[in-house]
Protein backbone atom coordinates (compact mmCIF):
# COMPACT_ATOMS: atom_id res chain seq x y z
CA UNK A 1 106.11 108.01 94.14
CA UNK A 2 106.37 106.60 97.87
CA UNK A 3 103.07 104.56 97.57
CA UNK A 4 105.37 102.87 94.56
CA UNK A 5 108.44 102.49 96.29
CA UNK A 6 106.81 101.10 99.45
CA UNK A 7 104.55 98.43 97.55
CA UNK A 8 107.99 97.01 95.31
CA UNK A 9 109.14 96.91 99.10
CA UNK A 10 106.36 94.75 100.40
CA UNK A 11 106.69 92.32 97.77
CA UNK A 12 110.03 91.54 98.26
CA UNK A 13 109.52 91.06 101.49
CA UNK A 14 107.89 87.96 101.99
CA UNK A 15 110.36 85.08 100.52
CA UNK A 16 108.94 82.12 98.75
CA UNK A 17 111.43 79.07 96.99
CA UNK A 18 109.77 76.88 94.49
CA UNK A 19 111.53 74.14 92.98
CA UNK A 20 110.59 71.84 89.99
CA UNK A 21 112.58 68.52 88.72
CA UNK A 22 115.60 70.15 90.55
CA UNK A 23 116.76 72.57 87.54
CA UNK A 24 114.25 75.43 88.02
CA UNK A 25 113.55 77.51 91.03
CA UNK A 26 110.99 80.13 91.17
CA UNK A 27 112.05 82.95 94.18
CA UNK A 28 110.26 85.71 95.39
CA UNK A 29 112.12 88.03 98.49
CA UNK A 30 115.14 88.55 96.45
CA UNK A 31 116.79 91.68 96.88
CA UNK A 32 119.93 91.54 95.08
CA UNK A 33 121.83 89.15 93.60
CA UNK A 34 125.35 89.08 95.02
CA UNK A 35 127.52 87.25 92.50
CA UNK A 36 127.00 84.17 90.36
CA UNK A 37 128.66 81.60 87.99
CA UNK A 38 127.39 77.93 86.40
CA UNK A 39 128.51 76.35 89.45
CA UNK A 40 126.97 78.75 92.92
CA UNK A 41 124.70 81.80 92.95
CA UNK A 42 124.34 84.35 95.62
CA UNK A 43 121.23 86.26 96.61
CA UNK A 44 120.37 88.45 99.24
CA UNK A 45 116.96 87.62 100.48
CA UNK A 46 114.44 88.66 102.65
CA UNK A 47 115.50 85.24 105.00
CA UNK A 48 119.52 86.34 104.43
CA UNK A 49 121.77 84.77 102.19
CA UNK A 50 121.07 82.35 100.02
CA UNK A 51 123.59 79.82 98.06
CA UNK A 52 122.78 78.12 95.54
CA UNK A 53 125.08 75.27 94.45
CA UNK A 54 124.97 73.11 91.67
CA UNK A 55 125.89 72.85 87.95
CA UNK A 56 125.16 75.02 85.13
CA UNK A 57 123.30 77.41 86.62
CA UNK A 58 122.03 80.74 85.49
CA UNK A 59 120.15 83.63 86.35
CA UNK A 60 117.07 83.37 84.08
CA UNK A 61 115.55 86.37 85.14
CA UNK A 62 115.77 88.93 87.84
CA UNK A 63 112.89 91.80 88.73
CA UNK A 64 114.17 93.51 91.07
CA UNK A 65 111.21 96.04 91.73
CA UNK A 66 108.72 92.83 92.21
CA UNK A 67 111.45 90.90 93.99
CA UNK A 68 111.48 87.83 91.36
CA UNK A 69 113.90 85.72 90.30
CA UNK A 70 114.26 82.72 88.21
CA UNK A 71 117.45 80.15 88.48
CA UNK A 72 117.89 77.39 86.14
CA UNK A 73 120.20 74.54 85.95
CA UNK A 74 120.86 71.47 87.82
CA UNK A 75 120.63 72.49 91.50
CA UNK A 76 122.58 70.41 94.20
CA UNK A 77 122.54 72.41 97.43
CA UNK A 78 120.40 75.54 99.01
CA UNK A 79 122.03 77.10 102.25
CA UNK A 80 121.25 80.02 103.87
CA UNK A 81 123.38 82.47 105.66
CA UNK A 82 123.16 85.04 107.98
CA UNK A 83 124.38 88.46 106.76
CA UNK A 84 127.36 88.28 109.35
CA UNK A 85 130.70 87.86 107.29
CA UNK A 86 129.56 89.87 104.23
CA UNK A 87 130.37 93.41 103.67
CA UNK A 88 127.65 96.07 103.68
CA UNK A 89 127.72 98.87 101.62
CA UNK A 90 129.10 102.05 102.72
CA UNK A 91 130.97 99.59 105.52
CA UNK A 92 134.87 100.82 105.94
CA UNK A 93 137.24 98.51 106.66
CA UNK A 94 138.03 99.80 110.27
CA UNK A 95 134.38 99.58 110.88
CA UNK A 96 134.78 95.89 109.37
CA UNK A 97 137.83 94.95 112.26
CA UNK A 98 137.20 96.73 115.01
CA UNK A 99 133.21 96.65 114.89
């Protein structure tokens, strides 16, 4: 069961982007995928955050255990963020302001 968990583990952690005609990206790294709508998705990533802008997107598919993802629709921007700013889980909000 460990030998399982730590080789979904390893393949997320190495991040590749691929990107064809600018309306389909190919990710690998992704660890979650923090929220999304047709116009910005957000994806935790083994590089941080990552924001994809644009229009019409959706989430094509998502394997988490393997660390795959597939976005579609016309893409316009990629940023990435440090984790700073976002709320971890299990993170109080005293923790939050005074940490």
């Amino acid at each position: 069961m460990e030998e399982q968990k730590a080789s979904a583990e390893g393949m997320a952690g190495e991040h590749t982007l691929a990107m064809t005609r600018c309306s389909e990206l190919s990710l690998t790294g992704v660890r979650e995928v923090r929220s999304f709508d047709e116009n910005e998705v957000k994806m935790d990533t083994s590089c941080g955050i990552l924001l994809i802008r644009g229009e019409g997107l959706h989430v094509k598919s998502l394997v988490l255990e393997k660390g795959e993802a597939r976005v579609e629709g016309k893409v316009e921007s990629l940023q990435y963020q440090e984790e700073k700013g976002f709320v971890k889980k299990g993170e109080s909000v005293f923790s939050r302001l005074f940490g």
